[in-house]
PDB file of N, CA and C in Angstrom:
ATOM      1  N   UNK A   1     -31.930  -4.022 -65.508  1.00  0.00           N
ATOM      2  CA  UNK A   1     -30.611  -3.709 -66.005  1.00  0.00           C
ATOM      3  C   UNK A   1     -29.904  -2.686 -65.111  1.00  0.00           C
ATOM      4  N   UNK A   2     -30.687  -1.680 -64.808  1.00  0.00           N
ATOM      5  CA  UNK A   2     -30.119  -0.579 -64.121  1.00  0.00           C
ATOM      6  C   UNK A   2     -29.669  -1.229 -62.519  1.00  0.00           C
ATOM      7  N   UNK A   3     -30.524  -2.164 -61.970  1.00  0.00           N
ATOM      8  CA  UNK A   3     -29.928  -2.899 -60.656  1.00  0.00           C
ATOM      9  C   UNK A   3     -28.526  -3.808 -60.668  1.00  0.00           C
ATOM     10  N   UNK A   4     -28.233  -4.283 -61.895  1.00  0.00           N
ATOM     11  CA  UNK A   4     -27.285  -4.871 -61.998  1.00  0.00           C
ATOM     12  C   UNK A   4     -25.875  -4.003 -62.266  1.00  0.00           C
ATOM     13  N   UNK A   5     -26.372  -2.898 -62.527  1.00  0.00           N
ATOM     14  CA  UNK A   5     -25.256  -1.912 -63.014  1.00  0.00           C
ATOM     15  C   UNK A   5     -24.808  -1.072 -61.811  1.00  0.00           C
ATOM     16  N   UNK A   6     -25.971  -1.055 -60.443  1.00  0.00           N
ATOM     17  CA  UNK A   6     -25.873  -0.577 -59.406  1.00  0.00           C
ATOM     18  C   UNK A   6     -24.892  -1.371 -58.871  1.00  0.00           C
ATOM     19  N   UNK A   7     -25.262  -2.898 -58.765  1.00  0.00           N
ATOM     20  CA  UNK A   7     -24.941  -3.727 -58.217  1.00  0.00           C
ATOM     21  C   UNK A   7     -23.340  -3.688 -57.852  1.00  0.00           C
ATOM     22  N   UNK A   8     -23.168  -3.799 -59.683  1.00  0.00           N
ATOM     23  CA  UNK A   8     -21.407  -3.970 -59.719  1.00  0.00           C
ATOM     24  C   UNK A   8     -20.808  -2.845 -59.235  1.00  0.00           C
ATOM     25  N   UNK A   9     -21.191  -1.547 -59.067  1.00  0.00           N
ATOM     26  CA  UNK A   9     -20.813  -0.345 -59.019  1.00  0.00           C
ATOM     27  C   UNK A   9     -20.592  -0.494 -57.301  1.00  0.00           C
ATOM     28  N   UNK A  10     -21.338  -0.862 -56.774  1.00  0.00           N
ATOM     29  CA  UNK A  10     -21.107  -0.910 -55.345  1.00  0.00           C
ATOM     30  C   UNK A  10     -20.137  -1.845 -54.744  1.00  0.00           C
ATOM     31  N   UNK A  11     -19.804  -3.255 -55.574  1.00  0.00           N
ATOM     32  CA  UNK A  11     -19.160  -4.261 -55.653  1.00  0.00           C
ATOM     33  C   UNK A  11     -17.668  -3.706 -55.858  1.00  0.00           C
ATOM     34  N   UNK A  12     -17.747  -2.674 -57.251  1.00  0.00           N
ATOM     35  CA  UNK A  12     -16.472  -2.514 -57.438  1.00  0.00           C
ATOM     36  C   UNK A  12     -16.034  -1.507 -56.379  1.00  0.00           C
ATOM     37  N   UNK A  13     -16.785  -0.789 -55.856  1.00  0.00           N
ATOM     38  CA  UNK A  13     -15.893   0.454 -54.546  1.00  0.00           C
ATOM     39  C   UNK A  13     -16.124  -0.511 -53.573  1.00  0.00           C
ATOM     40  N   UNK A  14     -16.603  -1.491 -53.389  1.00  0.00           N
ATOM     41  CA  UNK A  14     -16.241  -2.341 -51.814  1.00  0.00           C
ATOM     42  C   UNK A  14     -15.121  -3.011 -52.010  1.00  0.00           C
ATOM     43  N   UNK A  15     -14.655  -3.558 -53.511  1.00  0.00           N
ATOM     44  CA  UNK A  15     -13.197  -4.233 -53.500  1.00  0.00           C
ATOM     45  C   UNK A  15     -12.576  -3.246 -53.828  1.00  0.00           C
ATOM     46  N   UNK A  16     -12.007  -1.960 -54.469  1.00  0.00           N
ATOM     47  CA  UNK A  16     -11.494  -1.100 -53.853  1.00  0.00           C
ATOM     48  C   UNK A  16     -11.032  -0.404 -53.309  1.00  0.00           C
ATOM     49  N   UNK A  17     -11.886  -0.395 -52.170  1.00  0.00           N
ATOM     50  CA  UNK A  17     -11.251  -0.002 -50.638  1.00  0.00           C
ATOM     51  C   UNK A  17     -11.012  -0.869 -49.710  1.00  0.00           C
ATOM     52  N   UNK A  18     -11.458  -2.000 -50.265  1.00  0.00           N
ATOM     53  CA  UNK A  18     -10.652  -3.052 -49.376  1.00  0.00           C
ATOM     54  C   UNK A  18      -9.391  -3.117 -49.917  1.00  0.00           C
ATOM     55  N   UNK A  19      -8.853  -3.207 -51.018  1.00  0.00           N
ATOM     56  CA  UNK A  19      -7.268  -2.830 -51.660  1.00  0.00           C
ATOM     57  C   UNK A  19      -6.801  -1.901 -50.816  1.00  0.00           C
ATOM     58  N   UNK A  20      -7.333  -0.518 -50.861  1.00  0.00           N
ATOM     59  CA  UNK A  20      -6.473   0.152 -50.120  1.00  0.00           C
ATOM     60  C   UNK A  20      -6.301  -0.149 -48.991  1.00  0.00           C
ATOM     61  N   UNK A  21      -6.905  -0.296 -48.064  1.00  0.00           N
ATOM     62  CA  UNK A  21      -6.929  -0.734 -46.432  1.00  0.00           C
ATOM     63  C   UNK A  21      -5.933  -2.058 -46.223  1.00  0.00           C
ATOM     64  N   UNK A  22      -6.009  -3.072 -47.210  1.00  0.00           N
ATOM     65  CA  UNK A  22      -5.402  -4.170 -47.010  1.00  0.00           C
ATOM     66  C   UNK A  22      -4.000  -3.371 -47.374  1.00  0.00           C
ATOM     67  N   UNK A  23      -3.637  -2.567 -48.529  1.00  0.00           N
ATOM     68  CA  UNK A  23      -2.151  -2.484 -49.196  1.00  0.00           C
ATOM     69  C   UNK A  23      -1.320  -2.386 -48.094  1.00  0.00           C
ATOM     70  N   UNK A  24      -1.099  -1.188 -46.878  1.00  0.00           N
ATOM     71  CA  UNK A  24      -0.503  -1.018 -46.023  1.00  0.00           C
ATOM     72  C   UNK A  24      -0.168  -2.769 -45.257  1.00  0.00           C
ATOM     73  N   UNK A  25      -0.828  -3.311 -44.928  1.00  0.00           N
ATOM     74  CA  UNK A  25      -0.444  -5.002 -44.237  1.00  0.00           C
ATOM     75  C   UNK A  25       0.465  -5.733 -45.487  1.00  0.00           C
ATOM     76  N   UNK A  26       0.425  -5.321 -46.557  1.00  0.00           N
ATOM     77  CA  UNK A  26       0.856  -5.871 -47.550  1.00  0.00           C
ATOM     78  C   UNK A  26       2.335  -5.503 -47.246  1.00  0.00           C
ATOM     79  N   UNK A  27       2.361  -4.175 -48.115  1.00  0.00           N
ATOM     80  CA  UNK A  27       3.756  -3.605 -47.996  1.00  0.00           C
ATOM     81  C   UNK A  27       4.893  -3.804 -46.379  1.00  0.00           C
ATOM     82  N   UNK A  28       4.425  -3.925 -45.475  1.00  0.00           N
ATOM     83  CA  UNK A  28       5.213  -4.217 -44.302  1.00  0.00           C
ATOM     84  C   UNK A  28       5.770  -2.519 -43.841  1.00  0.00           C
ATOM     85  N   UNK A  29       6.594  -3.112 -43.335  1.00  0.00           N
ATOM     86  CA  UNK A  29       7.263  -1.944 -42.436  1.00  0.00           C
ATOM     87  C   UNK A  29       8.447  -1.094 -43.666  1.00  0.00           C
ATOM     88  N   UNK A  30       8.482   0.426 -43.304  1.00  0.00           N
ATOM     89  CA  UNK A  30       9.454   1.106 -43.927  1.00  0.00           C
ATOM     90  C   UNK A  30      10.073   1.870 -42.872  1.00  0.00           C
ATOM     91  N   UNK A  31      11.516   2.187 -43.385  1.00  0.00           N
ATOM     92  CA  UNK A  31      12.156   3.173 -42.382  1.00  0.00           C
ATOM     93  C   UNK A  31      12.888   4.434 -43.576  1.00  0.00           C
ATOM     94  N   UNK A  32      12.754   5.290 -42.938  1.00  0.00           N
ATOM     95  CA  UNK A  32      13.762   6.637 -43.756  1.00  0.00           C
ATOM     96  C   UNK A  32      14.585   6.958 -42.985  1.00  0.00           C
ATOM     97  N   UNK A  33      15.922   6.796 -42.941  1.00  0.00           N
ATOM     98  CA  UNK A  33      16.997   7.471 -41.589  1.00  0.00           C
ATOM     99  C   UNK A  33      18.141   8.860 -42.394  1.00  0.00           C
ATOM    100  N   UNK A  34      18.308   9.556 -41.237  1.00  0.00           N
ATOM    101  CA  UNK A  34      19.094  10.599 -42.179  1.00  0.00           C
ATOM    102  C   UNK A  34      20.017  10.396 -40.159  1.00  0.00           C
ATOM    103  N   UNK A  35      21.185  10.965 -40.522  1.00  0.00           N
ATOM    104  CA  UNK A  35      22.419  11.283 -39.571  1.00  0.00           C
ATOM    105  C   UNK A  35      23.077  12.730 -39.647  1.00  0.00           C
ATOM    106  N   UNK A  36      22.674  13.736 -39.059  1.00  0.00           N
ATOM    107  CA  UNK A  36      22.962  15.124 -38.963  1.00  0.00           C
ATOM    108  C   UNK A  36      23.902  15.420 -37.894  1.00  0.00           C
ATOM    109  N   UNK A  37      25.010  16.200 -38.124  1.00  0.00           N
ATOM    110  CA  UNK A  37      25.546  16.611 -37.167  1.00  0.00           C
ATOM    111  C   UNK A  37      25.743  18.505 -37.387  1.00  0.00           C
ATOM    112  N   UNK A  38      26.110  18.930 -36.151  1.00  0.00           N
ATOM    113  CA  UNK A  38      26.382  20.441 -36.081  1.00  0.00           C
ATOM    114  C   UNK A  38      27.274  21.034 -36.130  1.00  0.00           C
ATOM    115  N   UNK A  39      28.170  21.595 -37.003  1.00  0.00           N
ATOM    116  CA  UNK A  39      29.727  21.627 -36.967  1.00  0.00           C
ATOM    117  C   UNK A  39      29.751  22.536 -35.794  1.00  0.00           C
ATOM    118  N   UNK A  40      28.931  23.505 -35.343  1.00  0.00           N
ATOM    119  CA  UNK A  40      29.456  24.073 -34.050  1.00  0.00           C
ATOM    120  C   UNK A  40      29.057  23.222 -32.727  1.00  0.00           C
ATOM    121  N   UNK A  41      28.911  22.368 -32.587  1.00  0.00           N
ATOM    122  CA  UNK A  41      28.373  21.591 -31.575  1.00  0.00           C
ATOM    123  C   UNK A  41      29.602  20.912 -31.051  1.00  0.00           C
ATOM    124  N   UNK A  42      29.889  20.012 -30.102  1.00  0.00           N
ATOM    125  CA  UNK A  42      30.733  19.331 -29.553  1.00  0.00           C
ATOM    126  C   UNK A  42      30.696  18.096 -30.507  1.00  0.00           C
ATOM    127  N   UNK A  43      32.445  17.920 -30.907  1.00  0.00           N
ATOM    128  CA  UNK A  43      32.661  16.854 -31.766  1.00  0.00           C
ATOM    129  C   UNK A  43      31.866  14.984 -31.040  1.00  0.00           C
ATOM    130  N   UNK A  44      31.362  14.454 -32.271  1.00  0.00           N
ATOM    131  CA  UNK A  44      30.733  13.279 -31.735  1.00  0.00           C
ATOM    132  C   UNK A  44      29.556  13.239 -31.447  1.00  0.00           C
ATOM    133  N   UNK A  45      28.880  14.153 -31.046  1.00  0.00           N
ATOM    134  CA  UNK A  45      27.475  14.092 -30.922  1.00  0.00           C
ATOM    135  C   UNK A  45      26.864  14.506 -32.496  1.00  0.00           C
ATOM    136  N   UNK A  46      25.935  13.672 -32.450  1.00  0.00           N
ATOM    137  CA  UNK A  46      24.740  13.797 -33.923  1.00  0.00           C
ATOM    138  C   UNK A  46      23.374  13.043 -33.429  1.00  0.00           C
ATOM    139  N   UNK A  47      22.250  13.690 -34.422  1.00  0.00           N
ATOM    140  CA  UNK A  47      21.274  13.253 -34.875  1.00  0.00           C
ATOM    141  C   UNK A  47      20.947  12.370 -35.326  1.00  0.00           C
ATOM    142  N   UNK A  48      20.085  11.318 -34.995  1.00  0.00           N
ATOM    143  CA  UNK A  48      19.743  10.377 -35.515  1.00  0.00           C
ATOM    144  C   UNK A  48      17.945  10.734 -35.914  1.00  0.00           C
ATOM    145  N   UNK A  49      17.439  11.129 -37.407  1.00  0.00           N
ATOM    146  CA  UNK A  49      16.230  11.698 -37.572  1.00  0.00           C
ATOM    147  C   UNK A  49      15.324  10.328 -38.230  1.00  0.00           C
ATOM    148  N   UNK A  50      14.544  10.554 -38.778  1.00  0.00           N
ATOM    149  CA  UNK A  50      13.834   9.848 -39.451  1.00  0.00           C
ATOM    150  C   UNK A  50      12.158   9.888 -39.435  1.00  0.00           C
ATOM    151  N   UNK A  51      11.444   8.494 -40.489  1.00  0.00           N
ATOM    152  CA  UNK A  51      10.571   8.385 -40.343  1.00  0.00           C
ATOM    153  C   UNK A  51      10.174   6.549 -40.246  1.00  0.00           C
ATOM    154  N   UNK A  52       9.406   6.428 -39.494  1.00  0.00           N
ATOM    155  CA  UNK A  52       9.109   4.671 -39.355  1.00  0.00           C
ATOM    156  C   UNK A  52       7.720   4.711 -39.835  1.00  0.00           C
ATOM    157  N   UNK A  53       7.293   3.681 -41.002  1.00  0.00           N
ATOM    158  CA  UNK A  53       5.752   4.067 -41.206  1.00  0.00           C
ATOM    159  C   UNK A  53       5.477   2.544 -40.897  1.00  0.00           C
ATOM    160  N   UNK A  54       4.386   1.919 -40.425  1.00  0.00           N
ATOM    161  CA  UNK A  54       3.678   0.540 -40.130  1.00  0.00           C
ATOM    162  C   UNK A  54       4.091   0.255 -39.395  1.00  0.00           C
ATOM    163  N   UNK A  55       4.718   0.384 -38.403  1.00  0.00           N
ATOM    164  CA  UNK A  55       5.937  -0.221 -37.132  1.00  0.00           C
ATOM    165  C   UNK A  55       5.305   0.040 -35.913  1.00  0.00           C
ATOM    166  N   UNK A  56       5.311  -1.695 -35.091  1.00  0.00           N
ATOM    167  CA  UNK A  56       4.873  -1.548 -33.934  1.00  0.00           C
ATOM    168  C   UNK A  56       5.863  -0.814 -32.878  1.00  0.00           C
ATOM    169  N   UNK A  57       7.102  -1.802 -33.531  1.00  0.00           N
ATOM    170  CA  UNK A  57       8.694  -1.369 -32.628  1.00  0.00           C
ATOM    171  C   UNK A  57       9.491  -0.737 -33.168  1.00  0.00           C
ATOM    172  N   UNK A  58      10.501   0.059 -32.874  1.00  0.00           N
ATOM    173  CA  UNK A  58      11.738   0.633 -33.608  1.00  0.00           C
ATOM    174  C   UNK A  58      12.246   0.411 -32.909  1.00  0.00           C
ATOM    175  N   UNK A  59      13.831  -0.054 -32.749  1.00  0.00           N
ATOM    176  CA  UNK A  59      14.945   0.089 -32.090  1.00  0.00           C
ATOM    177  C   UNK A  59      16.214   0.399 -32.703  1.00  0.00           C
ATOM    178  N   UNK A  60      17.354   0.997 -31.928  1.00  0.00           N
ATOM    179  CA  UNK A  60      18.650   1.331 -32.113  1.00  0.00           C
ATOM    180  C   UNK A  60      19.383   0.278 -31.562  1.00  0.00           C
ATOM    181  N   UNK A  61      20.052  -0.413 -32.467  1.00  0.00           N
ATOM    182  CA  UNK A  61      21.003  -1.532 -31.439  1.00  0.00           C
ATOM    183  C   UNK A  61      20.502  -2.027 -30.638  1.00  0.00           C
ATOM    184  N   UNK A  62      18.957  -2.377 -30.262  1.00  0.00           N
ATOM    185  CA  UNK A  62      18.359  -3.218 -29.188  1.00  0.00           C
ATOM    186  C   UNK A  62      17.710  -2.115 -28.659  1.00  0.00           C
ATOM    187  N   UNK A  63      17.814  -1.390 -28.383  1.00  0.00           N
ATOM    188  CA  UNK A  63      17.666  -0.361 -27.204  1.00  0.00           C
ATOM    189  C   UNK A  63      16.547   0.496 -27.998  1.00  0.00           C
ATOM    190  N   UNK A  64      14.974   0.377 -27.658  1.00  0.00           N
ATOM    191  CA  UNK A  64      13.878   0.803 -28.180  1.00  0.00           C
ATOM    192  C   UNK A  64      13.509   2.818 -28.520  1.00  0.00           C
ATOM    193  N   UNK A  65      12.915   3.117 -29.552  1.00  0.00           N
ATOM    194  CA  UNK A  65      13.392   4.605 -29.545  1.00  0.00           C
ATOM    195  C   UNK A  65      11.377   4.527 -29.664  1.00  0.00           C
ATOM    196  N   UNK A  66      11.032   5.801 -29.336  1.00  0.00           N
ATOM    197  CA  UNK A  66       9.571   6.053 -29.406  1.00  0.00           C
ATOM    198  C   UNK A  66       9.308   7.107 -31.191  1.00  0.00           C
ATOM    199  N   UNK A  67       8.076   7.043 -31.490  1.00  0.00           N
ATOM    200  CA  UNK A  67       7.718   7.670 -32.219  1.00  0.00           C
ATOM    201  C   UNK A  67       6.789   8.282 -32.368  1.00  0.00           C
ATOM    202  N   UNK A  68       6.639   9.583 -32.893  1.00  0.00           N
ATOM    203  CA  UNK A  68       5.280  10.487 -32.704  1.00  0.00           C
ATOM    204  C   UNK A  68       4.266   9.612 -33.470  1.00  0.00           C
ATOM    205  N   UNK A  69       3.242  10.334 -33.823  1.00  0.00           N
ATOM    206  CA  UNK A  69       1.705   9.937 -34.172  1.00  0.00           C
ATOM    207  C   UNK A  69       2.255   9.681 -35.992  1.00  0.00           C
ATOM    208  N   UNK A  70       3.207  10.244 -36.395  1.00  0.00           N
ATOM    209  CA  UNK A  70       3.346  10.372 -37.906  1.00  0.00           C
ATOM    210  C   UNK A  70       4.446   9.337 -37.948  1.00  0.00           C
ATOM    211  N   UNK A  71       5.036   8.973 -36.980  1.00  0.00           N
ATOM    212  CA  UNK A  71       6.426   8.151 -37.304  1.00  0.00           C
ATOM    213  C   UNK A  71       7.391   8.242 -37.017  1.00  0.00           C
ATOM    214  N   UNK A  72       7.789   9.760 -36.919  1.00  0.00           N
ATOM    215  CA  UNK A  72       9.171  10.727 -36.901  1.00  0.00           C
ATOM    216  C   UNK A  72       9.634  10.015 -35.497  1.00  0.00           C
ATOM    217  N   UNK A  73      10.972  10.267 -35.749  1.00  0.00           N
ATOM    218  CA  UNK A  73      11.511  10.052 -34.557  1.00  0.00           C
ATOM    219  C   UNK A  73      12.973  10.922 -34.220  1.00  0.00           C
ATOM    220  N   UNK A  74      13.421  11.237 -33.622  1.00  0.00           N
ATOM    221  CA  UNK A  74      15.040  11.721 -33.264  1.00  0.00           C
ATOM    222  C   UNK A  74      15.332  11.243 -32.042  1.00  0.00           C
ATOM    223  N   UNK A  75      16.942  11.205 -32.160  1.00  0.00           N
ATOM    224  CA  UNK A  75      17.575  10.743 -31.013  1.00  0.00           C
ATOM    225  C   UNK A  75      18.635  11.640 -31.040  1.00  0.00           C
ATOM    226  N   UNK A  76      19.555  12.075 -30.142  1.00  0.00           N
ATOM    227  CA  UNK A  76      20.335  12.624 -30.142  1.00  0.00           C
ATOM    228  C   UNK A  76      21.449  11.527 -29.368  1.00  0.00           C
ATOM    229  N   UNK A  77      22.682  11.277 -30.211  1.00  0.00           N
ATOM    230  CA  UNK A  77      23.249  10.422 -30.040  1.00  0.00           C
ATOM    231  C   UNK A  77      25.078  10.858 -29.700  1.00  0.00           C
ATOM    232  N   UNK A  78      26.020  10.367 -28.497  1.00  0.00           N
ATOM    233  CA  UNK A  78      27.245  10.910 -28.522  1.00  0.00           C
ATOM    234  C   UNK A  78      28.380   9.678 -28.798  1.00  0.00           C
ATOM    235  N   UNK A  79      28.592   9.554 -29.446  1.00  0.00           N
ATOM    236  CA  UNK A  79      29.724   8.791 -30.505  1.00  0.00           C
ATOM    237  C   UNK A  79      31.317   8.737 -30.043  1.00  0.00           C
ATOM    238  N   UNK A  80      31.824   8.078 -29.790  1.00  0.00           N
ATOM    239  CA  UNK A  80      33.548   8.398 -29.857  1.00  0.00           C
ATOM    240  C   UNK A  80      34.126   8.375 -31.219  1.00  0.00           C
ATOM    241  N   UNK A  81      35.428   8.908 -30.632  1.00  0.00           N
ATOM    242  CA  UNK A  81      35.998   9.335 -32.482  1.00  0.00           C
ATOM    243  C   UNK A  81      36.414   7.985 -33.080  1.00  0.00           C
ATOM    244  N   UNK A  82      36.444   7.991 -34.861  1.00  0.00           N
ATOM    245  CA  UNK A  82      36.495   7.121 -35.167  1.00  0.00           C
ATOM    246  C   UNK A  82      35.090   6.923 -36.081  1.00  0.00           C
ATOM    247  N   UNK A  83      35.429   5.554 -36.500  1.00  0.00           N
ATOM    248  CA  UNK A  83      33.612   5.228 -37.357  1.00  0.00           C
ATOM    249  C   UNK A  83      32.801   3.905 -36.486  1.00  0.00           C
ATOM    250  N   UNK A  84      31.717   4.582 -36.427  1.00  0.00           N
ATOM    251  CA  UNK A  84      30.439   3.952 -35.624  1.00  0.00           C
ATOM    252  C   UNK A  84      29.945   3.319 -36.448  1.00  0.00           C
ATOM    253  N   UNK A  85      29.395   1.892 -36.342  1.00  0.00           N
ATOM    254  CA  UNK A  85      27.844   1.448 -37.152  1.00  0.00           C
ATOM    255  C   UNK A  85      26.336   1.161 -36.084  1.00  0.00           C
ATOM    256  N   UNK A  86      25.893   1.910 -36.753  1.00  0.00           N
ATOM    257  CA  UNK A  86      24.348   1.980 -36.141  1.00  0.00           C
ATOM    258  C   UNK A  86      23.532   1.263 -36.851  1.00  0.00           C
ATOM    259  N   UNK A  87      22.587  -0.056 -36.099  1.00  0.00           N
ATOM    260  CA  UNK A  87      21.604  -0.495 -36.891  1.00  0.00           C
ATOM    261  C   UNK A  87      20.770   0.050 -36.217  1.00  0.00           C
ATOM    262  N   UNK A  88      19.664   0.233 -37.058  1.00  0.00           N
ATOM    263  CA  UNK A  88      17.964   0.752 -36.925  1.00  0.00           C
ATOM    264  C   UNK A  88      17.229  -0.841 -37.062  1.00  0.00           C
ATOM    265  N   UNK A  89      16.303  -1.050 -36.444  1.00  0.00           N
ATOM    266  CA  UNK A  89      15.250  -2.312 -36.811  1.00  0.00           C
ATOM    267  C   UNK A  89      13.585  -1.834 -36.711  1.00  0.00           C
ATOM    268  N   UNK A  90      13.020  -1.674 -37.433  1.00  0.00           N
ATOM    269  CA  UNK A  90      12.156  -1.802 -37.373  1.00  0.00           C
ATOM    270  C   UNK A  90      11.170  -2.971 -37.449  1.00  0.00           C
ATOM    271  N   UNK A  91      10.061  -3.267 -36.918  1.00  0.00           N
ATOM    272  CA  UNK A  91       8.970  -4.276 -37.070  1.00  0.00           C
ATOM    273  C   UNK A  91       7.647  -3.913 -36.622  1.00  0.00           C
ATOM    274  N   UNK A  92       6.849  -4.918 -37.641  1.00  0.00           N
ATOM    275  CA  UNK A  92       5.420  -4.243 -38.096  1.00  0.00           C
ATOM    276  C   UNK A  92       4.906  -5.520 -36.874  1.00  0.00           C
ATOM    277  N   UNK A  93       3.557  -4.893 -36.764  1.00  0.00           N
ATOM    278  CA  UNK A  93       2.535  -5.459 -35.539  1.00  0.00           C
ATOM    279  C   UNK A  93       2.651  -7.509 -35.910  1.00  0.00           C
ATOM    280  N   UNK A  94       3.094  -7.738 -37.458  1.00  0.00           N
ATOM    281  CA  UNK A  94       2.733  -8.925 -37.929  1.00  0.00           C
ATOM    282  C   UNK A  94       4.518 -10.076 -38.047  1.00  0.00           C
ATOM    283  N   UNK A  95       5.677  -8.968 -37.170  1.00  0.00           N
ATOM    284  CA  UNK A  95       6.846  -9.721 -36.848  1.00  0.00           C
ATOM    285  C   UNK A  95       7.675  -9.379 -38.178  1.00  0.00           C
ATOM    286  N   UNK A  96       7.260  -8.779 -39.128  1.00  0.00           N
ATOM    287  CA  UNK A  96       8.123  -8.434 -40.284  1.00  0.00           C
ATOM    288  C   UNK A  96       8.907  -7.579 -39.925  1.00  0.00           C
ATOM    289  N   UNK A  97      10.444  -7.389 -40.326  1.00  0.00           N
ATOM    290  CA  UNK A  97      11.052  -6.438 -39.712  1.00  0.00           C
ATOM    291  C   UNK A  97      12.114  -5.842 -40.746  1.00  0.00           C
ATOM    292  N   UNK A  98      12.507  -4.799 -41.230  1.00  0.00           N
ATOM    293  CA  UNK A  98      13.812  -4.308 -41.590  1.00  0.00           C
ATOM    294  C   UNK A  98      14.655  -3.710 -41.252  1.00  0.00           C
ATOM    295  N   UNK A  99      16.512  -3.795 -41.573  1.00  0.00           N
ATOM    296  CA  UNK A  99      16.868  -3.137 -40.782  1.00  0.00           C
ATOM    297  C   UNK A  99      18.221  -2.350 -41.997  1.00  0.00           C
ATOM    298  N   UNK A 100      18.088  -0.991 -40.831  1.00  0.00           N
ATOM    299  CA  UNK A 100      19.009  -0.033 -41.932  1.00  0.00           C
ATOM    300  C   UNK A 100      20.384   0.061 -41.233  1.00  0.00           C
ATOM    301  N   UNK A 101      21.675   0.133 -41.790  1.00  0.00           N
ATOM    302  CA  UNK A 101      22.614   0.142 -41.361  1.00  0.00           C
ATOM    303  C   UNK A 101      23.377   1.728 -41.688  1.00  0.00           C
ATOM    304  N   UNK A 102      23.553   2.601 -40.501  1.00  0.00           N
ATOM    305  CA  UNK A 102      24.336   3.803 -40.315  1.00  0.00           C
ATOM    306  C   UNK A 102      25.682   3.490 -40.376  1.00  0.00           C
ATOM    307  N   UNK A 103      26.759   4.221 -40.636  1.00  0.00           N
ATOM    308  CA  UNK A 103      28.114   4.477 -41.087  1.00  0.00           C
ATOM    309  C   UNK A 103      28.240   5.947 -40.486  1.00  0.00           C
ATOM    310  N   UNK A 104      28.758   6.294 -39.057  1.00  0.00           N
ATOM    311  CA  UNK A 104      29.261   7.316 -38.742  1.00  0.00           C
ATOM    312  C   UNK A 104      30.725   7.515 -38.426  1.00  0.00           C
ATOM    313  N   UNK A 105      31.107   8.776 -39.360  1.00  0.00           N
ATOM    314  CA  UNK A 105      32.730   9.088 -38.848  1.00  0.00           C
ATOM    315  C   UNK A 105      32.893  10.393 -38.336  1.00  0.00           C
ATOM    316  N   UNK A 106      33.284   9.923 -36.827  1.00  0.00           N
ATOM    317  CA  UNK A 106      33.395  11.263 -36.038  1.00  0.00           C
ATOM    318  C   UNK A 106      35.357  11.827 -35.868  1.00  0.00           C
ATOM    319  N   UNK A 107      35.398  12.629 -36.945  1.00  0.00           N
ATOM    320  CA  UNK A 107      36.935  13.096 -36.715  1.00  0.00           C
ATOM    321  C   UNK A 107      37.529  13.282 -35.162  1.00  0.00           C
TER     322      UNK A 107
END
């Protein structure tokens, strides 16, 4: 009795942690974007911050941005006046991809 009770016990933490390990491939790619600017800074230039989690690639409008070991990323970006749209794309190692759309208005 007591082997069978081992049994499942080991059964149930091997499916388990295979849940967790698999969840991340599950869920796909995420992005967090924030757009900061400096009111004492030169009009038009801003921040582009964030975090990319599962992502092989990130890009800005095509044009590829790197990311530390955690995700984070910044760009420092110079804008003409007027309103900008910025897409973000991210994609995971498995071709899944999302993409976030920025709205900047530089007086």
């Amino acid at each position: 009795m007591f082997t069978r009770v081992a049994i499942a016990l080991v059964l149930l933490v091997l499916v388990g942690y295979g849940v967790i390990e698999a969840l991340p491939l599950v869920e796909g790619p995420s992005l967090t974007v924030a757009v900061t600017r400096d009111a004492s800074s030169t009009p038009g230039i801003v921040t582009l911050t964030g975090i990319a989690r599962r992502v092989s690639e990130l890009a800005l409008d095509g044009s590829p941005i790197l990311t530390d070991e955690n995700g984070g990323f910044s760009r420092l970006i110079v804008l003409p006046q007027g309103t900008s749209i910025m897409n973000l794309t991210a994609t995971d190692r498995f071709g899944r991809s999302i993409t976030k759309e920025q709205t900047v208005y530089v007086p």
